[in-house]
Protein backbone atom coordinates (compact mmCIF):
# COMPACT_ATOMS: atom_id res chain seq x y z
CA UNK A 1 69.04 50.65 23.51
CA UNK A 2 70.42 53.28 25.62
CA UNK A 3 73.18 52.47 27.98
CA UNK A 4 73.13 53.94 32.10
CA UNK A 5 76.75 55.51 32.99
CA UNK A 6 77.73 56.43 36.64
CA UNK A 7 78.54 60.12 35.34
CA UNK A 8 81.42 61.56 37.74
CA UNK A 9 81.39 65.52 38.30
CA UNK A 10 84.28 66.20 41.31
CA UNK A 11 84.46 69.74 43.40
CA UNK A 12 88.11 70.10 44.53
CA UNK A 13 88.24 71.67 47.74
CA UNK A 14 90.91 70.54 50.97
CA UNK A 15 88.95 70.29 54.35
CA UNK A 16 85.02 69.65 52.94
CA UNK A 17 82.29 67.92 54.41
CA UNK A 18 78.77 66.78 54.49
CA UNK A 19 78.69 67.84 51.01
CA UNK A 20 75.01 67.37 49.27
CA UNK A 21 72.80 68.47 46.26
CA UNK A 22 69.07 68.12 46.50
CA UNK A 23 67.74 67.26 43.08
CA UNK A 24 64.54 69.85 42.79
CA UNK A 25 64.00 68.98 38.80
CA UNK A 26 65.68 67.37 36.31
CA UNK A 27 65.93 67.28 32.23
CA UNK A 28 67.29 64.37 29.65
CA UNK A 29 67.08 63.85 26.12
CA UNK A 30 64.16 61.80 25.36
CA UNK A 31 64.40 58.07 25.47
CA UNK A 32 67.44 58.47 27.99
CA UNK A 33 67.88 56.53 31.03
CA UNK A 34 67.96 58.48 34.37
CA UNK A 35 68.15 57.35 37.69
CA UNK A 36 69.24 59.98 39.45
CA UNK A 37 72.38 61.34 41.48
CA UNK A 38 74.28 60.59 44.43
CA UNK A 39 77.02 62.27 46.56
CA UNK A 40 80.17 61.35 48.56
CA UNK A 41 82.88 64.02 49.55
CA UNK A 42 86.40 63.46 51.41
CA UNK A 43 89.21 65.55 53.11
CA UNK A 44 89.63 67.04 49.44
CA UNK A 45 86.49 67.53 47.88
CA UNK A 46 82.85 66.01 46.69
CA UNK A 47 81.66 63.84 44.20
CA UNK A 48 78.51 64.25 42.16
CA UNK A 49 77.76 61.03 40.45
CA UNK A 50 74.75 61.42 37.68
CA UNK A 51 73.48 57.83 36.86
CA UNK A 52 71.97 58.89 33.18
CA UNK A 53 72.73 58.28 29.39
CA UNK A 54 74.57 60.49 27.18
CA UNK A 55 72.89 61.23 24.64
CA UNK A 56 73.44 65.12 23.58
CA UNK A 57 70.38 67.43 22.78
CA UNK A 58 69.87 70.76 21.58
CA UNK A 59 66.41 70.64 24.18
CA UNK A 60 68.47 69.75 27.01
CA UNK A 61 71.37 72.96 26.98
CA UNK A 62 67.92 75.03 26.08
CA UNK A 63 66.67 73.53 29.38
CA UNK A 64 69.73 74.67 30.98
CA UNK A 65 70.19 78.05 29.60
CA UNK A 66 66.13 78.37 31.15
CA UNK A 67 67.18 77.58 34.35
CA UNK A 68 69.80 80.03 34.84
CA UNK A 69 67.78 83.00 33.59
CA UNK A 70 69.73 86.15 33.78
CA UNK A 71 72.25 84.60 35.85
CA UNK A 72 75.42 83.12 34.30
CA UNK A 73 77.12 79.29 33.65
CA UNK A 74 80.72 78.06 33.06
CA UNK A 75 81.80 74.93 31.02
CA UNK A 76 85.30 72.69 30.83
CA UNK A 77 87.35 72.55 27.98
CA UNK A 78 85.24 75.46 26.05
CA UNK A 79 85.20 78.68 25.31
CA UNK A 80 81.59 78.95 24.58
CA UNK A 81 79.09 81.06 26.88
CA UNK A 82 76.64 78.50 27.17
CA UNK A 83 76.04 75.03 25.93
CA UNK A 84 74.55 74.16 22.56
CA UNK A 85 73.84 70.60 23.51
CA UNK A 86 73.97 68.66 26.96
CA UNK A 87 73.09 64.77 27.41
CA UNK A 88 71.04 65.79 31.20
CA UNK A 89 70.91 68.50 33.72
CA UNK A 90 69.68 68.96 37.00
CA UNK A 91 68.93 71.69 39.30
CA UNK A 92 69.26 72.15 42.57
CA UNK A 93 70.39 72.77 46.44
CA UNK A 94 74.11 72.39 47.52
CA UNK A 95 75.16 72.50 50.44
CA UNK A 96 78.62 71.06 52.82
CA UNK A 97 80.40 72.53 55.65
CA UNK A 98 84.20 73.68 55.16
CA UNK A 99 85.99 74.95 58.72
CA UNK A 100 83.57 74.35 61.13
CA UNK A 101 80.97 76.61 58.84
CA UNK A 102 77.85 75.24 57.04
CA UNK A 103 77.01 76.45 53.30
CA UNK A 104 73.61 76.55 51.49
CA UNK A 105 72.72 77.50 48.07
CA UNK A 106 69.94 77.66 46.10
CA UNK A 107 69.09 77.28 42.41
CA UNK A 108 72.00 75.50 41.18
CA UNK A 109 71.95 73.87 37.80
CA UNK A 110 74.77 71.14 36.43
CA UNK A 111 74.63 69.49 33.05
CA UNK A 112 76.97 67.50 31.20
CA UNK A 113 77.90 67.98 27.56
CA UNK A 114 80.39 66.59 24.85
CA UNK A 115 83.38 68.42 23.71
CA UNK A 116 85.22 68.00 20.07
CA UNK A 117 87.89 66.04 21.44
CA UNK A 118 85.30 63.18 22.41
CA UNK A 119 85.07 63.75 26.39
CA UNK A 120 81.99 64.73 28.40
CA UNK A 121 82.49 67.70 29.56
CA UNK A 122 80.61 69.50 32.91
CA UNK A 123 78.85 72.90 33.15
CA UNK A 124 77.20 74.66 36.14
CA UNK A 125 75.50 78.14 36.99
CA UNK A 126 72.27 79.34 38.09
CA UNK A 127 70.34 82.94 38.66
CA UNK A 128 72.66 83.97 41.00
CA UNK A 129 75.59 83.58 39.43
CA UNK A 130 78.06 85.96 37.58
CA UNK A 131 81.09 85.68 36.44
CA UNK A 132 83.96 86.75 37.66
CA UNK A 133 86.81 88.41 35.58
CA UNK A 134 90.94 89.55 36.37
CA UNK A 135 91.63 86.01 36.75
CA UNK A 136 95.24 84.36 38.02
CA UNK A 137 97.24 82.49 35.41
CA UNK A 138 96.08 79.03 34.90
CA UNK A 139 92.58 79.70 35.64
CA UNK A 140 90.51 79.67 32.62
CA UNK A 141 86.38 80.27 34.38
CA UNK A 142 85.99 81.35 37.79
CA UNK A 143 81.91 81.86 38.73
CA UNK A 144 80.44 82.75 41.84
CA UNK A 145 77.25 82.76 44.19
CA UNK A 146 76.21 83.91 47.24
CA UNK A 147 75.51 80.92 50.04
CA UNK A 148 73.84 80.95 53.29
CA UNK A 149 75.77 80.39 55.71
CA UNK A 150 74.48 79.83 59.64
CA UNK A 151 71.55 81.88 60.08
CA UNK A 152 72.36 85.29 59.24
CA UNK A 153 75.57 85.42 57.86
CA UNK A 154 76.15 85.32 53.71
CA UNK A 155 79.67 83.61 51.92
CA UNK A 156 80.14 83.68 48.45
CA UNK A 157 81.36 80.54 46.73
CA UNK A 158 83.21 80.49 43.74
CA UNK A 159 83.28 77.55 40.81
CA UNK A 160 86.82 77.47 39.30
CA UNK A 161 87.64 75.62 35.88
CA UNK A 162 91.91 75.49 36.14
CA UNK A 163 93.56 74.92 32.96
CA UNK A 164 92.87 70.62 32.10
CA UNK A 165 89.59 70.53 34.16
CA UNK A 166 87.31 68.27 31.52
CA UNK A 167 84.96 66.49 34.78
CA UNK A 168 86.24 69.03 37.59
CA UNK A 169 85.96 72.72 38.96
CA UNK A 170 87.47 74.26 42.22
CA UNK A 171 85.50 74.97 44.79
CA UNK A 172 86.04 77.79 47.32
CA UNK A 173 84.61 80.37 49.92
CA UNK A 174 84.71 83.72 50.77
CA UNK A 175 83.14 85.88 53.73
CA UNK A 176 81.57 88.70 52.83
């Protein structure tokens, strides 16, 4: 019988708010439990809690890897492009204000995978993303994608996996 876990993915980021993903389709290994996600965020970042099994699956990451197209992904604690197996995904909107400003963007997709030293481990991209290279000491992934933000005006937002991150990225803007 497979088991339900409250699946925790945190974005670190001082000052956010209102922070929300709209689920727009979903994937889990057959016979999986899912019931969906919910989302909380504080003075220092969000929570994305996945209510799902874990249950790893070559058709799940293949989900994924669909999903972001020609776009690109990130993972914690790996070095590999792209996952070979994840236990669900989801795709999606996110959106939160920081500083007064409100964000919006489109096409995200998070999964959740299992690395060799027996922890699940959290991925996320979509279409729009690339990745981003010169990065600081410490920083092992940095990914970014434009968000709306107000009616006209355009930030991009950037995904950062620091050195220990296993269920946890950075989260930050920039005008452009």
């Amino acid at each position: 019988m497979s088991t339900l876990h409250d699946n925790n993915f945190d974005l670190k980021m001082i000052g956010l708010s209102d922070f929300n993903f709209t689920v727009t389709d979903y994937f889990i290994t057959k016979e999986q439990p899912w019931d969906g996600i919910s989302t909380s965020s504080n003075q220092k970042g969000a929570m994305i809690t996945a209510k799902a099994g874990r249950k790893g699956s070559k058709e799940t990451a293949d989900w994924f890897k669909k999903n972001i197209i020609n776009g690109s992904a990130i993972g914690c604690q790996t070095i590999d492009k792209l996952p070979s197996k994840l236990n669900f995904a989801f795709k999606g909107t996110m959106s939160f204000s920081h500083n007064g400003n409100s964000y919006i963007g489109k096409d995200i997709v998070i999964g959740q995978g299992h690395t060799a030293a027996f922890r699940n481990n959290w991925w996320i991209g979509g279409t729009n993303m690339s990745t981003l290279t010169d990065l600081p000491v410490g920083i092992l992934s940095i990914i970014a994608q434009n968000f709306n933000q107000g009616k006209f005006l355009k930030a991009k937002v950037t995904f950062t996996i620091s050195v220990g991150d296993v269920s946890s990225m950075g989260l930050n803007t920039i005008s452009i």
